[in-house]
N, C-alpha and C. Protein backbone atom coordinates (compact mmCIF):
# COMPACT_ATOMS: atom_id res chain seq x y z
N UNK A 1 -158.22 148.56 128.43
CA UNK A 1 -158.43 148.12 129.79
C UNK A 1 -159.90 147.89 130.11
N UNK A 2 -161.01 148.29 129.37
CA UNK A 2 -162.35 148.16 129.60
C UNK A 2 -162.53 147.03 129.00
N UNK A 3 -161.72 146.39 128.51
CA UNK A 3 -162.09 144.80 128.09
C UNK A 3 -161.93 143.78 129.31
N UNK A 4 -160.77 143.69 129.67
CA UNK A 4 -160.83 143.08 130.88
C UNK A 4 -162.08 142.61 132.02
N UNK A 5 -162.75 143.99 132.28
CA UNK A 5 -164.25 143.61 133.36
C UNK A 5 -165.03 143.46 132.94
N UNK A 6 -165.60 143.73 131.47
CA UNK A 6 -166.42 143.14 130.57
C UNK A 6 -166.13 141.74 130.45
N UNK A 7 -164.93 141.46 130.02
CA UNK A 7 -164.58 139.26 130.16
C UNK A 7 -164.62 139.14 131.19
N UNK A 8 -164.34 139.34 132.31
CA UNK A 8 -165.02 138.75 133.93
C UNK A 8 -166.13 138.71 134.07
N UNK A 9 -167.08 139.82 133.45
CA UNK A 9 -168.18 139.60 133.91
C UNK A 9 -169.06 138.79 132.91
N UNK A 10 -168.54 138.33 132.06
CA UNK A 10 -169.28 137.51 131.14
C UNK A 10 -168.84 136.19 131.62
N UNK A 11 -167.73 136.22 131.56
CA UNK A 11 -167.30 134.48 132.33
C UNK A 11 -168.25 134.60 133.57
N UNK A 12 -168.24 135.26 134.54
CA UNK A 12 -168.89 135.06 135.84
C UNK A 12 -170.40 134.81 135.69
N UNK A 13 -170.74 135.77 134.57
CA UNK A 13 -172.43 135.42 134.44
C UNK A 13 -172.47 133.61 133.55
N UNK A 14 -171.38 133.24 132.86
CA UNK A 14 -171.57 131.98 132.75
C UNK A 14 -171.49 130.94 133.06
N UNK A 15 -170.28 131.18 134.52
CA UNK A 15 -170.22 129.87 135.29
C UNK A 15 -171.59 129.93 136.36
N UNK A 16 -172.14 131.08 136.54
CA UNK A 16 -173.37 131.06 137.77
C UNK A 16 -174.83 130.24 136.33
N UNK A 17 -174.42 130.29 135.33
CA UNK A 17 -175.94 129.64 135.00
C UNK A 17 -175.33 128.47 134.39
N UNK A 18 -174.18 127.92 134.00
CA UNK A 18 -173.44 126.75 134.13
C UNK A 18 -173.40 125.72 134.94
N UNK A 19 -173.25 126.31 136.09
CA UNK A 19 -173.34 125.45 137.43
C UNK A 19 -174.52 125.33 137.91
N UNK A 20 -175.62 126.03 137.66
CA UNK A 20 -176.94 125.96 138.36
C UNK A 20 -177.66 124.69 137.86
N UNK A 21 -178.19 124.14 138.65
CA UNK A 21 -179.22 122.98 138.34
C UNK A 21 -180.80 123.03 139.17
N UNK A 22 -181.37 123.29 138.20
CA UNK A 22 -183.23 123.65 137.88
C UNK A 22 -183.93 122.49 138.72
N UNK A 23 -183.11 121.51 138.86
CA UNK A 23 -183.54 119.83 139.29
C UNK A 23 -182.68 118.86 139.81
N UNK A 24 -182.78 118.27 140.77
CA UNK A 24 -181.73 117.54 141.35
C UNK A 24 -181.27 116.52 139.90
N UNK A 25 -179.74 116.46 140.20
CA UNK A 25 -179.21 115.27 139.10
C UNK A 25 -180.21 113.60 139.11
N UNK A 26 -180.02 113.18 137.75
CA UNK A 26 -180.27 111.73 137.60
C UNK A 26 -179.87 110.69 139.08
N UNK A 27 -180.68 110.07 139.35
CA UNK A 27 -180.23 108.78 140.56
C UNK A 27 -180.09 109.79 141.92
N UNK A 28 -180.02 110.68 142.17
CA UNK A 28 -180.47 111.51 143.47
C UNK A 28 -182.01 111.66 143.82
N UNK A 29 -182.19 111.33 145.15
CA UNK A 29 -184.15 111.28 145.36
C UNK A 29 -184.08 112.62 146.67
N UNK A 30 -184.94 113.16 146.37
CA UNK A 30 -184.88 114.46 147.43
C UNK A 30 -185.69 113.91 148.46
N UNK A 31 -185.26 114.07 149.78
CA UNK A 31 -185.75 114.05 151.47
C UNK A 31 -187.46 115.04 151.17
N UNK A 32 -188.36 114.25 151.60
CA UNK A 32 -189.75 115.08 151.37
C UNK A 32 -190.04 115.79 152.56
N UNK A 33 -190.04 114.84 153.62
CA UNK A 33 -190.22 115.16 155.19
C UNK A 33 -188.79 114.70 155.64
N UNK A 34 -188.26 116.52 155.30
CA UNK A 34 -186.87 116.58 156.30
C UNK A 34 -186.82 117.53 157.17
N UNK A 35 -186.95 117.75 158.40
CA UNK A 35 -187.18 119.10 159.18
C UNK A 35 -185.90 119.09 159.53
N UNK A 36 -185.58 121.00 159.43
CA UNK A 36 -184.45 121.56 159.48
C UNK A 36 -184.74 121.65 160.57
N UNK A 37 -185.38 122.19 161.62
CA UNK A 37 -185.19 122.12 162.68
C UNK A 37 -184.64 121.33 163.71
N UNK A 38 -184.27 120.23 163.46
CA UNK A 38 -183.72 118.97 163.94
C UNK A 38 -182.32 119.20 164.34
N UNK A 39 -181.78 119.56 163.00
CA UNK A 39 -180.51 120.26 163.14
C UNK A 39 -180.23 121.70 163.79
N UNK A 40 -180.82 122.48 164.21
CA UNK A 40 -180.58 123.22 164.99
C UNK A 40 -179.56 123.27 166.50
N UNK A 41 -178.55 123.70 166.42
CA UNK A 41 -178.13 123.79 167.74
C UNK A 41 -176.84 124.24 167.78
N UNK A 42 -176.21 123.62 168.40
CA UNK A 42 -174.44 123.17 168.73
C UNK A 42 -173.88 122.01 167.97
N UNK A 43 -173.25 121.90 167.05
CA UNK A 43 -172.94 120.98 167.00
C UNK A 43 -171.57 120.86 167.00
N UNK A 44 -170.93 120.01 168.17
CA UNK A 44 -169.18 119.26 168.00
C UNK A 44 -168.38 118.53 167.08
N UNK A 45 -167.43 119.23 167.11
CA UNK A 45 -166.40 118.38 166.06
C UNK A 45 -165.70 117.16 166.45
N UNK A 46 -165.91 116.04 166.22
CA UNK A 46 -165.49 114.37 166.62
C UNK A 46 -164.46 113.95 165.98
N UNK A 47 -164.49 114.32 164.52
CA UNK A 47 -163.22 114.26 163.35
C UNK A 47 -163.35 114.88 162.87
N UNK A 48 -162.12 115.17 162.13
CA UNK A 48 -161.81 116.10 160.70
C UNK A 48 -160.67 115.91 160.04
N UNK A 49 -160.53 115.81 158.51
CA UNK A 49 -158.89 116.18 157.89
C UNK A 49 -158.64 117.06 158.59
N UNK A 50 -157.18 117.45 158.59
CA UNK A 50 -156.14 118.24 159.27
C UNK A 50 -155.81 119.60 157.77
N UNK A 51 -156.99 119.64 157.72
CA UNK A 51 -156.74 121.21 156.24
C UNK A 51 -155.61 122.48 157.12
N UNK A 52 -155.08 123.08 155.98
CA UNK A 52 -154.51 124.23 156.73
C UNK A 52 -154.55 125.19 157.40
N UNK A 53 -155.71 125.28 157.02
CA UNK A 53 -156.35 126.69 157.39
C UNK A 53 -157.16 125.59 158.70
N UNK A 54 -156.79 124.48 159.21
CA UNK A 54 -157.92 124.58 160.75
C UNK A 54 -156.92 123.80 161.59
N UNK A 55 -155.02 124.08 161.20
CA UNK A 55 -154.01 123.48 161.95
C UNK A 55 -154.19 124.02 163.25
N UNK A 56 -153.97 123.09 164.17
CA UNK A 56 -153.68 124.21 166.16
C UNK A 56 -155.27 124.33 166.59
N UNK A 57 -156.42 124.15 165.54
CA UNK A 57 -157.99 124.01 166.28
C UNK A 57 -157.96 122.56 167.29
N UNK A 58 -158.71 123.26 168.45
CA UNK A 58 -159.23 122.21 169.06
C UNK A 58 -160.33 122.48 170.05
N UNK A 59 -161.54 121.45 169.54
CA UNK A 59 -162.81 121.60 170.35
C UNK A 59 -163.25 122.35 169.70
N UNK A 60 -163.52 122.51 168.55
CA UNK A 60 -164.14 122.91 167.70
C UNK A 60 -165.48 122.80 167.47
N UNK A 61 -166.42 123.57 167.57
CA UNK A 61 -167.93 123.77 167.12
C UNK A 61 -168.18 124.50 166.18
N UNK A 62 -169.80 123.92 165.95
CA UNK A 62 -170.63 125.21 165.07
C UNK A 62 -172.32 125.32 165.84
N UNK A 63 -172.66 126.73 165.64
CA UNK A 63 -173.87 127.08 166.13
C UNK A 63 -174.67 127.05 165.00
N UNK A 64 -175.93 126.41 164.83
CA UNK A 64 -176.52 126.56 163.78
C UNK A 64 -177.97 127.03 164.27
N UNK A 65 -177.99 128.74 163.82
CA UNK A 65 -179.27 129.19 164.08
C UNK A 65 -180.30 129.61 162.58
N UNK A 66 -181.45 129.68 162.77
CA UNK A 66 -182.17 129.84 161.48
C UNK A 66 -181.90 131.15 161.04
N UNK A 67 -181.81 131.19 159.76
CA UNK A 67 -181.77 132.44 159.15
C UNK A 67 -182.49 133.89 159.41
């Protein structure tokens, strides 16, 4: 049974440095002057898919404060 969380935790330590990227992908250009602050606030929901988990929402927001 001590094999088991030893293979989780080796898979887990390999999909986190698997998936990581050091540098944005090929043909992506990074925003130089992008202020986060811009986005700060309230922001309303106008559309959305109909996912399951957000059936019966309505008037839906998000608060976005700085960390």
């Amino acid at each position: 049974m001590r094999l088991l969380p030893l293979v989780a935790a080796a898979t887990a330590a390999f999909l986190v440095v698997a998936c990581s990227s050091p540098t944005p992908p090929r043909g992506v250009t990074v925003v130089n002057n992008f202020d986060a602050k811009r986005y700060l606030g309230t922001w309303y929901e106008i559309a959305r898919f109909d996912h399951r988990f957000e059936r019966g929402l309505e008037k839906s927001h998000r608060n976005i404060q700085p960390a």
